[in-house]
N, C-alpha and C. Protein backbone atom coordinates (compact mmCIF):
# COMPACT_ATOMS: atom_id res chain seq x y z
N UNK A 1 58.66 43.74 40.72
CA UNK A 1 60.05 43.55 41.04
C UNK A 1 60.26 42.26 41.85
N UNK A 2 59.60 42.10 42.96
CA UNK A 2 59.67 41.03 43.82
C UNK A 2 59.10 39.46 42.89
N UNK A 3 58.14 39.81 41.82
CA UNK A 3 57.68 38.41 41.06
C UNK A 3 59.18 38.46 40.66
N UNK A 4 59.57 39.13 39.61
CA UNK A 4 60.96 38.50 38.72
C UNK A 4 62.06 38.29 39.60
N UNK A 5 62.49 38.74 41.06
CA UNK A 5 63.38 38.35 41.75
C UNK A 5 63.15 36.49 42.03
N UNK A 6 61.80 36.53 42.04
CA UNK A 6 61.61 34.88 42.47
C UNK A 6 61.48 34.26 40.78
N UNK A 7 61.09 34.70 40.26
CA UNK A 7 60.94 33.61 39.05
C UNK A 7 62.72 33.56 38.57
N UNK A 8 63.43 34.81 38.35
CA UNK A 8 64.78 34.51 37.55
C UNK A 8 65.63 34.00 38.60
N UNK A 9 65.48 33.90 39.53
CA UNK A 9 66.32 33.78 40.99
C UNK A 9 66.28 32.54 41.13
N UNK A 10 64.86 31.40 40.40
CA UNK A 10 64.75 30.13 40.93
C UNK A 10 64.16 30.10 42.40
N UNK A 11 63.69 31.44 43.06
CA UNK A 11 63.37 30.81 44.08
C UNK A 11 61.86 30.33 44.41
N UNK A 12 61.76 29.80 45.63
CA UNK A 12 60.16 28.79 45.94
C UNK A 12 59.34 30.34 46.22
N UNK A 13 58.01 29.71 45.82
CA UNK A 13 56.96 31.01 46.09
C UNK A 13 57.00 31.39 47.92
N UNK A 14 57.39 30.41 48.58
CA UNK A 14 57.42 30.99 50.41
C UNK A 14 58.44 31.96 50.83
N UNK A 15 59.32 32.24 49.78
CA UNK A 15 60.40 33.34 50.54
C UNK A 15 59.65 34.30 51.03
N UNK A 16 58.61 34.57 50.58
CA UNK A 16 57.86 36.04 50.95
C UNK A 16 57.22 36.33 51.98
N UNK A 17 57.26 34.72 52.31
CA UNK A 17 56.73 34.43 53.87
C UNK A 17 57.81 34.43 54.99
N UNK A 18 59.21 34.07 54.40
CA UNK A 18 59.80 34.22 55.17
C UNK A 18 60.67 35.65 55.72
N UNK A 19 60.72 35.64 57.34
CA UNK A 19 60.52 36.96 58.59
C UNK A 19 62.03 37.52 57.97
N UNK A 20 63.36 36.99 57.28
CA UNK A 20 64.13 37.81 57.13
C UNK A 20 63.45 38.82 55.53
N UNK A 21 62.90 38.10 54.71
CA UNK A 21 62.62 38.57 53.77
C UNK A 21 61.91 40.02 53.81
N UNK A 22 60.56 39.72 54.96
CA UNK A 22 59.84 40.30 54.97
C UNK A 22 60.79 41.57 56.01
N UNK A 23 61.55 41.59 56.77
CA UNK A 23 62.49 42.45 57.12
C UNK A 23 62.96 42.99 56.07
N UNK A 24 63.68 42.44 54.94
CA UNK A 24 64.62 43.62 54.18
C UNK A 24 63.30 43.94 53.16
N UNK A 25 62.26 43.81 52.69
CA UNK A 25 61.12 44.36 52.17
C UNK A 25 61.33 45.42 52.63
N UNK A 26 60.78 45.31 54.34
CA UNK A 26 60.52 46.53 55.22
C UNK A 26 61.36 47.64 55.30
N UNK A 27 62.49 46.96 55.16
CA UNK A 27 63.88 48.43 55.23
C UNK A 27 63.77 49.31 54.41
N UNK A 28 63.60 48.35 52.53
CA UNK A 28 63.75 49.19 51.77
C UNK A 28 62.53 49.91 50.73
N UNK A 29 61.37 49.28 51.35
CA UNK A 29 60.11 49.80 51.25
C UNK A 29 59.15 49.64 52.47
N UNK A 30 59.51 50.65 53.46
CA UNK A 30 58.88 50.40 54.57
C UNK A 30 56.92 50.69 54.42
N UNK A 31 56.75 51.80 53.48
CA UNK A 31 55.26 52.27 53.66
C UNK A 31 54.56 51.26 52.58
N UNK A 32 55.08 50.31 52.09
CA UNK A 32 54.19 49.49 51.28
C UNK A 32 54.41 48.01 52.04
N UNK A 33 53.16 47.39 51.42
CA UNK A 33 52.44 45.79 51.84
C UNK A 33 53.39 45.24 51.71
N UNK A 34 53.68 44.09 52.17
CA UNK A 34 54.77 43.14 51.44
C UNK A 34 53.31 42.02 50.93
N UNK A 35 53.94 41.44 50.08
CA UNK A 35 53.39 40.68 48.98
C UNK A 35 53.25 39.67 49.68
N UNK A 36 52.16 38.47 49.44
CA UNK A 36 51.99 37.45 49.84
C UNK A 36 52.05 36.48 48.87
N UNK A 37 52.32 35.42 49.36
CA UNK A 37 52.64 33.89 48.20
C UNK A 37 51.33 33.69 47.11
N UNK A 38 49.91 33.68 48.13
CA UNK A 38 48.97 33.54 47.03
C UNK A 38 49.14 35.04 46.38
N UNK A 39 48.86 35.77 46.52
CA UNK A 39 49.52 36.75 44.98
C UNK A 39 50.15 36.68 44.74
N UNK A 40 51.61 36.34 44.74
CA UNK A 40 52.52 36.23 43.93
C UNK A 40 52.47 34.64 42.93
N UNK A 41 51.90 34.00 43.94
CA UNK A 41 50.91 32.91 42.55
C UNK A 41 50.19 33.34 41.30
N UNK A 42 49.43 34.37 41.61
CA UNK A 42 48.48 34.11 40.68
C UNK A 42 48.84 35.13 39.90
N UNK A 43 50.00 36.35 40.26
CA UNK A 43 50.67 37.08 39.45
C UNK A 43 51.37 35.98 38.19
N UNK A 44 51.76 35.45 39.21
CA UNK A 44 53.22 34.59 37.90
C UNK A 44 52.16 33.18 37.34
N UNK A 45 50.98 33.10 37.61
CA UNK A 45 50.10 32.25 36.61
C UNK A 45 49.84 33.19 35.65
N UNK A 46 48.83 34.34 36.25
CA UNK A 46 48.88 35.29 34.99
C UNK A 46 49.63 35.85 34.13
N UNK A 47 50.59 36.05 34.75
CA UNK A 47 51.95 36.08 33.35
C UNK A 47 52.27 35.18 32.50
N UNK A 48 52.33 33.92 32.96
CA UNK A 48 52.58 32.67 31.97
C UNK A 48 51.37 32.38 31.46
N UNK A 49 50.00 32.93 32.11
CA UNK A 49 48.99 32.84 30.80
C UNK A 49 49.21 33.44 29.60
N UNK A 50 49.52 34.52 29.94
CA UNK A 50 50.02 36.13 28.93
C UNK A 50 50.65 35.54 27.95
N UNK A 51 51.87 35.15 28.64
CA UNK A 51 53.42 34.59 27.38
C UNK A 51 53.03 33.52 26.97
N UNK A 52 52.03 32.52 26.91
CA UNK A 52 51.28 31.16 26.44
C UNK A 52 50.87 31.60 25.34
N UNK A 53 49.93 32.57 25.32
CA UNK A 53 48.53 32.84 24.64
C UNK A 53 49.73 33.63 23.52
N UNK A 54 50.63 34.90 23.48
CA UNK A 54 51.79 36.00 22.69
C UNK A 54 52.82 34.41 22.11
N UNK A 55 52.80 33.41 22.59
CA UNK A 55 53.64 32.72 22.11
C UNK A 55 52.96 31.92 20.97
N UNK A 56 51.50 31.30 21.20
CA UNK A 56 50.67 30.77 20.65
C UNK A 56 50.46 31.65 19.27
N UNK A 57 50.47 33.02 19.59
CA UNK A 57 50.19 33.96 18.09
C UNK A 57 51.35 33.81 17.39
N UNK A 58 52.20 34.03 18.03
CA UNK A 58 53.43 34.14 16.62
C UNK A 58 53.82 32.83 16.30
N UNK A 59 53.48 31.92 16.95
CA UNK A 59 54.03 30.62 16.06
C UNK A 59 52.32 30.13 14.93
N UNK A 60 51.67 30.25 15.41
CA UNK A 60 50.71 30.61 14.36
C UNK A 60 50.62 31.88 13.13
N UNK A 61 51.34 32.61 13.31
CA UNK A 61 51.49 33.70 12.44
C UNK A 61 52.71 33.50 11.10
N UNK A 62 53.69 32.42 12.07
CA UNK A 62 54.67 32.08 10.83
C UNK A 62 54.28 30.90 9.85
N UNK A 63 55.05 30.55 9.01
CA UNK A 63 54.73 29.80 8.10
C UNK A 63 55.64 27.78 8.51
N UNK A 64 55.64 27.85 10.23
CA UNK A 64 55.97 26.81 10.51
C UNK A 64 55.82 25.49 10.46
N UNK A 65 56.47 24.91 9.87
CA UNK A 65 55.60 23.38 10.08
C UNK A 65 55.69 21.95 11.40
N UNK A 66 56.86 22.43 12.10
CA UNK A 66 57.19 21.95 13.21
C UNK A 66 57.87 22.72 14.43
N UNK A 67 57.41 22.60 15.70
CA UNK A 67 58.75 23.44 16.95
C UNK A 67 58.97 22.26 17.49
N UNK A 68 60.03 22.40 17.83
CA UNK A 68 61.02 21.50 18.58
C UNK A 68 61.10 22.62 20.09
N UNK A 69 61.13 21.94 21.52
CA UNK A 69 61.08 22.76 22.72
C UNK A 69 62.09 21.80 22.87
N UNK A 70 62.73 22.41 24.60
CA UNK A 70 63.60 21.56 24.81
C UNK A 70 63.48 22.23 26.62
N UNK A 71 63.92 21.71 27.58
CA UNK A 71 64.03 22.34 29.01
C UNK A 71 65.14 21.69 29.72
N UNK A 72 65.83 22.16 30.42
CA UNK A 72 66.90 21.95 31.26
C UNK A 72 66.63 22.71 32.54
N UNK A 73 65.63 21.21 33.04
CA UNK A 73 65.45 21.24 34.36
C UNK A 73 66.92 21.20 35.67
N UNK A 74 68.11 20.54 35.18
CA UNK A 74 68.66 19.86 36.09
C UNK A 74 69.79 20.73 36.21
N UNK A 75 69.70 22.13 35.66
CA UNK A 75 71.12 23.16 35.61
C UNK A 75 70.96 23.74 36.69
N UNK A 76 70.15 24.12 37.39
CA UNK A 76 70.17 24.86 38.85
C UNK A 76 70.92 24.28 39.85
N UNK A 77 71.00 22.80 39.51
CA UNK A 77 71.55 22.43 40.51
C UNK A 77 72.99 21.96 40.33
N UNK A 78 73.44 22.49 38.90
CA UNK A 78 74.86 22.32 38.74
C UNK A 78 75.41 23.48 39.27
N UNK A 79 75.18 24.69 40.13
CA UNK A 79 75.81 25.80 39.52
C UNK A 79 76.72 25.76 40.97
């Protein structure tokens, strides 16, 4: 829950470090760990290994002859 709040949220891997964060963690899951930045690194590396490797099969599985990607880095900061 806390990886996809930071990956769809746009936010930096240190929120988790930061003391208000780690306060409302605590409120609303007081008897569990709060998460730390290096795991939540290597969670969200290992996931984008995952979706690399599931993305790599099906475009090998179709009968494609070119992908076109595209990224829009600069919309976060229109909003």
């Amino acid at each position: 829950m806390i990886t996809e709040f930071v990956v769809l949220g746009n936010h930096t891997f240190s929120i988790v470090e930061e003391e208000k964060f780690k306060y409302l963690m605590n409120m609303g899951f007081n008897k569990r760990k709060c998460l730390t930045r290096k795991t939540l690194m290597g969670r969200i590396s290992n996931i984008s290994q995952e979706l690399k490797i599931e993305l790599k099969e099906q475009l090998m599985s179709t009968e494609l002859k070119y992908v076109c990607a595209t990224a829009d880095c600069w919309s976060v900061y229109k909003k």
